[in-house]
N, C-alpha and C. Protein backbone atom coordinates (compact mmCIF):
# COMPACT_ATOMS: atom_id res chain seq x y z
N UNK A 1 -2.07 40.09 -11.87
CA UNK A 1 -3.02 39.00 -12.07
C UNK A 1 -4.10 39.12 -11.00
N UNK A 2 -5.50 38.58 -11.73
CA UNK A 2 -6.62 38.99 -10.67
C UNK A 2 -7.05 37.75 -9.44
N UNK A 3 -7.43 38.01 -8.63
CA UNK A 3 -7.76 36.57 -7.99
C UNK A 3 -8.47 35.53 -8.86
N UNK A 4 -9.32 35.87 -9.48
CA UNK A 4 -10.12 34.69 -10.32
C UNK A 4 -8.72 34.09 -11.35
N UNK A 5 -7.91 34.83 -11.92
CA UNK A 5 -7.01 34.42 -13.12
C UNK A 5 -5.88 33.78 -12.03
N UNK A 6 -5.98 33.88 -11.13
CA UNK A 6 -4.69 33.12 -10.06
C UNK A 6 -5.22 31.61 -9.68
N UNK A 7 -6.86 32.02 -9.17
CA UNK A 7 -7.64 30.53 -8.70
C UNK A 7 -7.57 29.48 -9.84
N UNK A 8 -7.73 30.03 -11.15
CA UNK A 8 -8.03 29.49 -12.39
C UNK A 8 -6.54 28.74 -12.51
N UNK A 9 -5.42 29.30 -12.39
CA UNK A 9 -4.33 28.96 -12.96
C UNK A 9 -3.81 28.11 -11.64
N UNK A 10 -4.30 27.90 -10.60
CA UNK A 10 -3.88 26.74 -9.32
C UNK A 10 -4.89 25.41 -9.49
N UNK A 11 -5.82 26.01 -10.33
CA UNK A 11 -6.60 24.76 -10.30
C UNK A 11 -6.13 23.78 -11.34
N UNK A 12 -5.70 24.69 -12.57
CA UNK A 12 -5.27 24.01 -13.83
C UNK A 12 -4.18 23.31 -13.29
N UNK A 13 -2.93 23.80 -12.52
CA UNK A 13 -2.00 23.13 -11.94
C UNK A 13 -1.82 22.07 -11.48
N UNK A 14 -3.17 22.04 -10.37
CA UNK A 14 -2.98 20.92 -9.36
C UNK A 14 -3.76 19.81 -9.79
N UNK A 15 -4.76 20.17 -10.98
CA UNK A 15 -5.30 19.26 -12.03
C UNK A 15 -4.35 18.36 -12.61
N UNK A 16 -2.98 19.26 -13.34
CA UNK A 16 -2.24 18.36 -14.68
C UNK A 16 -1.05 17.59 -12.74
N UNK A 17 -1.04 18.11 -11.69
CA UNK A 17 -0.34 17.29 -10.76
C UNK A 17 -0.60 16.15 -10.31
N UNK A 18 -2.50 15.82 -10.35
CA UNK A 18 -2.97 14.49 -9.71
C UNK A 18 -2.70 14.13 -11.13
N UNK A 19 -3.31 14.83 -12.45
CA UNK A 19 -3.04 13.40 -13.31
C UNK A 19 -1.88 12.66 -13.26
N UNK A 20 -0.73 13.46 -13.19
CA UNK A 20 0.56 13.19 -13.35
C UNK A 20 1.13 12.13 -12.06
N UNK A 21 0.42 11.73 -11.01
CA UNK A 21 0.99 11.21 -10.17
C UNK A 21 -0.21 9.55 -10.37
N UNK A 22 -1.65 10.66 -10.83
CA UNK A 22 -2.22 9.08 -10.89
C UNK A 22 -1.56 8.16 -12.29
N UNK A 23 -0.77 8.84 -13.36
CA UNK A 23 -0.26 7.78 -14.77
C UNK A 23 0.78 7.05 -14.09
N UNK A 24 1.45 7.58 -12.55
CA UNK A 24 2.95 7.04 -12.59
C UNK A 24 2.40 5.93 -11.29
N UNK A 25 1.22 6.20 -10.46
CA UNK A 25 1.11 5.43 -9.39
C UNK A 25 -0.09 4.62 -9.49
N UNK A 26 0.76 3.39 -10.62
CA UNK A 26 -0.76 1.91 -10.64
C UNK A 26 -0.70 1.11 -9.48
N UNK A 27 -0.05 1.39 -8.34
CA UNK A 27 -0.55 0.35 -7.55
C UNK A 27 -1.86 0.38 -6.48
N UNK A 28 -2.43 -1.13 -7.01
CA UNK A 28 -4.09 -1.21 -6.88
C UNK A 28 -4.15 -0.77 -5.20
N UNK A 29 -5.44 -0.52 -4.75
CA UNK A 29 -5.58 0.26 -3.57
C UNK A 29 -5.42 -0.45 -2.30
N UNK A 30 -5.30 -1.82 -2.48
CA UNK A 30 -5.70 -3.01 -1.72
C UNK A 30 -3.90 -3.53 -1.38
N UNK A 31 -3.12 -3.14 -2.12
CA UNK A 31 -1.67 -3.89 -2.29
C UNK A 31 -1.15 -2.03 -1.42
N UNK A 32 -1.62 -0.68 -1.60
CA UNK A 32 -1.51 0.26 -0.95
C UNK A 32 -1.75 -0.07 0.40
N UNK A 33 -2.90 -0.46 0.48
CA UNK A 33 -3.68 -0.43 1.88
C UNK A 33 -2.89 -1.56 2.79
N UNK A 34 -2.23 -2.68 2.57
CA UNK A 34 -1.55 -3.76 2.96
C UNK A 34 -0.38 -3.20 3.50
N UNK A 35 0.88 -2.50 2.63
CA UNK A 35 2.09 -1.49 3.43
C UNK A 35 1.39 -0.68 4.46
N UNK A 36 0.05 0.19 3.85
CA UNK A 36 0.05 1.04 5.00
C UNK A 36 -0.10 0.37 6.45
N UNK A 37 -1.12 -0.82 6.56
CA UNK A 37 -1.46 -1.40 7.56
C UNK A 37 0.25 -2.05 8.40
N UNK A 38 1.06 -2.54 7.63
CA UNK A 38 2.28 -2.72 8.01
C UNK A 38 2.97 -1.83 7.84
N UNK A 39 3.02 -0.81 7.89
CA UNK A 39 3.60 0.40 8.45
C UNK A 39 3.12 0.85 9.37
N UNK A 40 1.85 0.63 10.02
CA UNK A 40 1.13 1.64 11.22
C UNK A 40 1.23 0.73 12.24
N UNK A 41 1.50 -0.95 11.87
CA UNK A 41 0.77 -1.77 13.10
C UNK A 41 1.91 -2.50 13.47
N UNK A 42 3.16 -2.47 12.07
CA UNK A 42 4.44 -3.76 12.57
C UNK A 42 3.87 -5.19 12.06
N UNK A 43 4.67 -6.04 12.31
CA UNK A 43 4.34 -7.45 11.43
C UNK A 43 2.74 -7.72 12.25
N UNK A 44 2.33 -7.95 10.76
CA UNK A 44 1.07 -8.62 10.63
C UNK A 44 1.19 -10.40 9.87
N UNK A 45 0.11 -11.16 10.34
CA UNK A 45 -0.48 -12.42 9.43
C UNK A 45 -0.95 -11.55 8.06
N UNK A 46 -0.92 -12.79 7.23
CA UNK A 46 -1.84 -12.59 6.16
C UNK A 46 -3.65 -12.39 6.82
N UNK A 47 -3.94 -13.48 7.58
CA UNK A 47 -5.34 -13.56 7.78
C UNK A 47 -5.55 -12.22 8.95
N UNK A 48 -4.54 -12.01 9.92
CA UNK A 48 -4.60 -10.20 10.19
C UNK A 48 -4.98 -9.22 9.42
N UNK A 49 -4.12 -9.01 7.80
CA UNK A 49 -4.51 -8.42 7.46
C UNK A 49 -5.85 -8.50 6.56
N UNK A 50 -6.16 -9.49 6.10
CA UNK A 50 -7.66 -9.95 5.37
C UNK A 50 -8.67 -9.26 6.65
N UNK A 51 -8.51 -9.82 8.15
CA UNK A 51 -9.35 -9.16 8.51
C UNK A 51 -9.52 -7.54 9.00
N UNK A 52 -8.04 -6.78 8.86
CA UNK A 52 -8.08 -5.14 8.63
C UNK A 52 -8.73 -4.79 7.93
N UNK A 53 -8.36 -5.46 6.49
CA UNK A 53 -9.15 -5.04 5.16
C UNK A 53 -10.59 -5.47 4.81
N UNK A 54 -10.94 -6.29 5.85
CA UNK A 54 -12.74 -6.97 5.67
C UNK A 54 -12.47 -7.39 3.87
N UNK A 55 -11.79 -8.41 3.88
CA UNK A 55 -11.91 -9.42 2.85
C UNK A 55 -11.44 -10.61 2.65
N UNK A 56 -11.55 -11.28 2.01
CA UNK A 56 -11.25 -13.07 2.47
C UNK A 56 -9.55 -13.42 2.41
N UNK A 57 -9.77 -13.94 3.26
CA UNK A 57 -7.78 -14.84 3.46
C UNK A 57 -7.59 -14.76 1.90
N UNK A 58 -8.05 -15.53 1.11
CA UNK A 58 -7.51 -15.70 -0.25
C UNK A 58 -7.06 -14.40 -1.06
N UNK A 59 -7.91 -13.43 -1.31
CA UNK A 59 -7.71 -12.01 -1.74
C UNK A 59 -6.71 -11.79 -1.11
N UNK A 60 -6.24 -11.41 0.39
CA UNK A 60 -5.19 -10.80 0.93
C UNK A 60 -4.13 -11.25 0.24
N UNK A 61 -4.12 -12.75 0.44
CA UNK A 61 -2.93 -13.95 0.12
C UNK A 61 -2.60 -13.79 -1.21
N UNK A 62 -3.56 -13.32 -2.14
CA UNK A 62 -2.95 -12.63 -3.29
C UNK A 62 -2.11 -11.21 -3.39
N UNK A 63 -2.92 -10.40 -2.69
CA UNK A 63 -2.20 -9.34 -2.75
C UNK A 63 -0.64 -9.19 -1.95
N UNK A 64 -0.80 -10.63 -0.84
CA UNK A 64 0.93 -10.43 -0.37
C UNK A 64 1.55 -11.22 -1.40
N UNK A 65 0.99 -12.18 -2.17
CA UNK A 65 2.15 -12.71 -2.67
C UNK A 65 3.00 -11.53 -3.77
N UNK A 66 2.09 -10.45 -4.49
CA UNK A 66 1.94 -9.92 -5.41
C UNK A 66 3.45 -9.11 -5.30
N UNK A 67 2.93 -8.20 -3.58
CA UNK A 67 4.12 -7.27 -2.66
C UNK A 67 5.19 -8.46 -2.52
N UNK A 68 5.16 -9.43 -2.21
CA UNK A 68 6.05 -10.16 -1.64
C UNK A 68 7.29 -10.19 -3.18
N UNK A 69 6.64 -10.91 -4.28
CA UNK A 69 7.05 -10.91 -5.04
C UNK A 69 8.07 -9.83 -5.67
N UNK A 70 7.20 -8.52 -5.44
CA UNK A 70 7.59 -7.04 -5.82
C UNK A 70 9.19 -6.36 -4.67
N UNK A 71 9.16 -7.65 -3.68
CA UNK A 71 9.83 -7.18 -3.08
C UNK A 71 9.90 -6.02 -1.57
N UNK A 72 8.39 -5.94 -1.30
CA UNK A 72 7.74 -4.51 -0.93
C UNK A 72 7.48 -5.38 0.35
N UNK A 73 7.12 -6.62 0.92
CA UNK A 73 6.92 -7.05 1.86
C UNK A 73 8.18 -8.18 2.24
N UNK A 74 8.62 -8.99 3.33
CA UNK A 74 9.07 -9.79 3.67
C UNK A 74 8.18 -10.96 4.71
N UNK A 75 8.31 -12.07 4.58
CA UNK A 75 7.81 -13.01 5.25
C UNK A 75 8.83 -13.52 6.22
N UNK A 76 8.50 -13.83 7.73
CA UNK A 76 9.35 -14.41 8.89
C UNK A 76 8.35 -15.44 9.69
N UNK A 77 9.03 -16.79 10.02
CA UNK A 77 8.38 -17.38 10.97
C UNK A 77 7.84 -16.70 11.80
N UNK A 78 6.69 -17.00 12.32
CA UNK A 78 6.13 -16.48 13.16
C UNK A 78 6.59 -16.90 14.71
N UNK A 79 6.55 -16.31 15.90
CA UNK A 79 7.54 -17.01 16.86
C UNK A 79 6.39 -17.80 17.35
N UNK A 80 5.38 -17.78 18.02
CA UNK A 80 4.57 -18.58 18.52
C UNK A 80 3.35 -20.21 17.88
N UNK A 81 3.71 -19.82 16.40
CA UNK A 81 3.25 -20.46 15.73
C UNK A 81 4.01 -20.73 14.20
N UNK A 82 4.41 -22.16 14.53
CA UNK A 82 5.77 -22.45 13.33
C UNK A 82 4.49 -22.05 11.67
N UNK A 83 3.46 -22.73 12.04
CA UNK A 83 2.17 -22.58 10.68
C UNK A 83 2.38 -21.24 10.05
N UNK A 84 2.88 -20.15 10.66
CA UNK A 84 2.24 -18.81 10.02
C UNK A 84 3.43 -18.22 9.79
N UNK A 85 2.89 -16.75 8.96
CA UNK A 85 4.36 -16.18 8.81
C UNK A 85 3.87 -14.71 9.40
N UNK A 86 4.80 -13.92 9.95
CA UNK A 86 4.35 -12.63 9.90
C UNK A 86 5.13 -11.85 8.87
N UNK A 87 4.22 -10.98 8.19
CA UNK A 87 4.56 -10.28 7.26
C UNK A 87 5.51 -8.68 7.85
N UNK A 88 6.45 -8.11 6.89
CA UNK A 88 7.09 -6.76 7.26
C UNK A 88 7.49 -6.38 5.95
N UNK A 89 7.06 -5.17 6.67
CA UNK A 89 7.46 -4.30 5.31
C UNK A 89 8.93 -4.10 5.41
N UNK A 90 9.58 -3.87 4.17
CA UNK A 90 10.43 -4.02 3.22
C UNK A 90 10.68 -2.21 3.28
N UNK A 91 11.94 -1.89 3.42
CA UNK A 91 12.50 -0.21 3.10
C UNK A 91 12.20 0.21 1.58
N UNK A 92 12.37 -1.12 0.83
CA UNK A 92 11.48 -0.87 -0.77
C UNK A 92 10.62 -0.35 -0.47
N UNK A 93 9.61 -1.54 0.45
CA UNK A 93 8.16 -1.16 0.12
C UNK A 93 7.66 0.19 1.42
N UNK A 94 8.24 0.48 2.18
CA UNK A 94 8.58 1.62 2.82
C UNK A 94 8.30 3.40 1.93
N UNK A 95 9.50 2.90 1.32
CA UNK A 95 9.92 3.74 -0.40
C UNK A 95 8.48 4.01 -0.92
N UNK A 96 8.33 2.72 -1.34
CA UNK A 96 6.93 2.73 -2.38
C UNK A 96 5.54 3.37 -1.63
N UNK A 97 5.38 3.13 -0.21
CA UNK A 97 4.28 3.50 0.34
C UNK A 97 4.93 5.31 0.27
């Protein structure tokens, strides 16, 4: 096989590989970006992470309830402030990231 018929046949490959990972991986980029941030930083607020992500408390607060729901995050009193919770990721959502 020639180099061009080898390049040709890695490209076709790694083509049908992203499709194949983007049909199986719908989770939106924002509910991604939330584990990763609690994976790199340790428990975060919700309004922590709204302001990682430069977008409003409410948006975030959707997207944890979404993880929370999914199981992918956990909520804990916060120690210094009974009002808040800090968020942690979940070995699910560990998994999933």
């Amino acid at each position: 096989m020639d180099e061009d018929a080898l390049a040709e046949e890695l490209r076709r490959s790694i083509g049908e590989l992203v499709r194949a990972v983007r049909a199986v991986d719908t989770m939106p980029p924002g509910e991604a970006a939330i584990l990763g941030f609690l994976d790199r930083d340790g428990a975060l607020t919700t309004a922590d992470l709204a302001r990682l992500r430069g977008v409003t408390h409410q948006s975030a607060a959707k997207s944890v309830k979404d993880l929370s729901a999914a199981g992918l995050v956990r909520g804990e009193p916060h120690p210094g402030d009974g009002r808040k919770l800090l968020l942690r990721l979940t070995d699910a959502g560990r998994s999933r990231l």
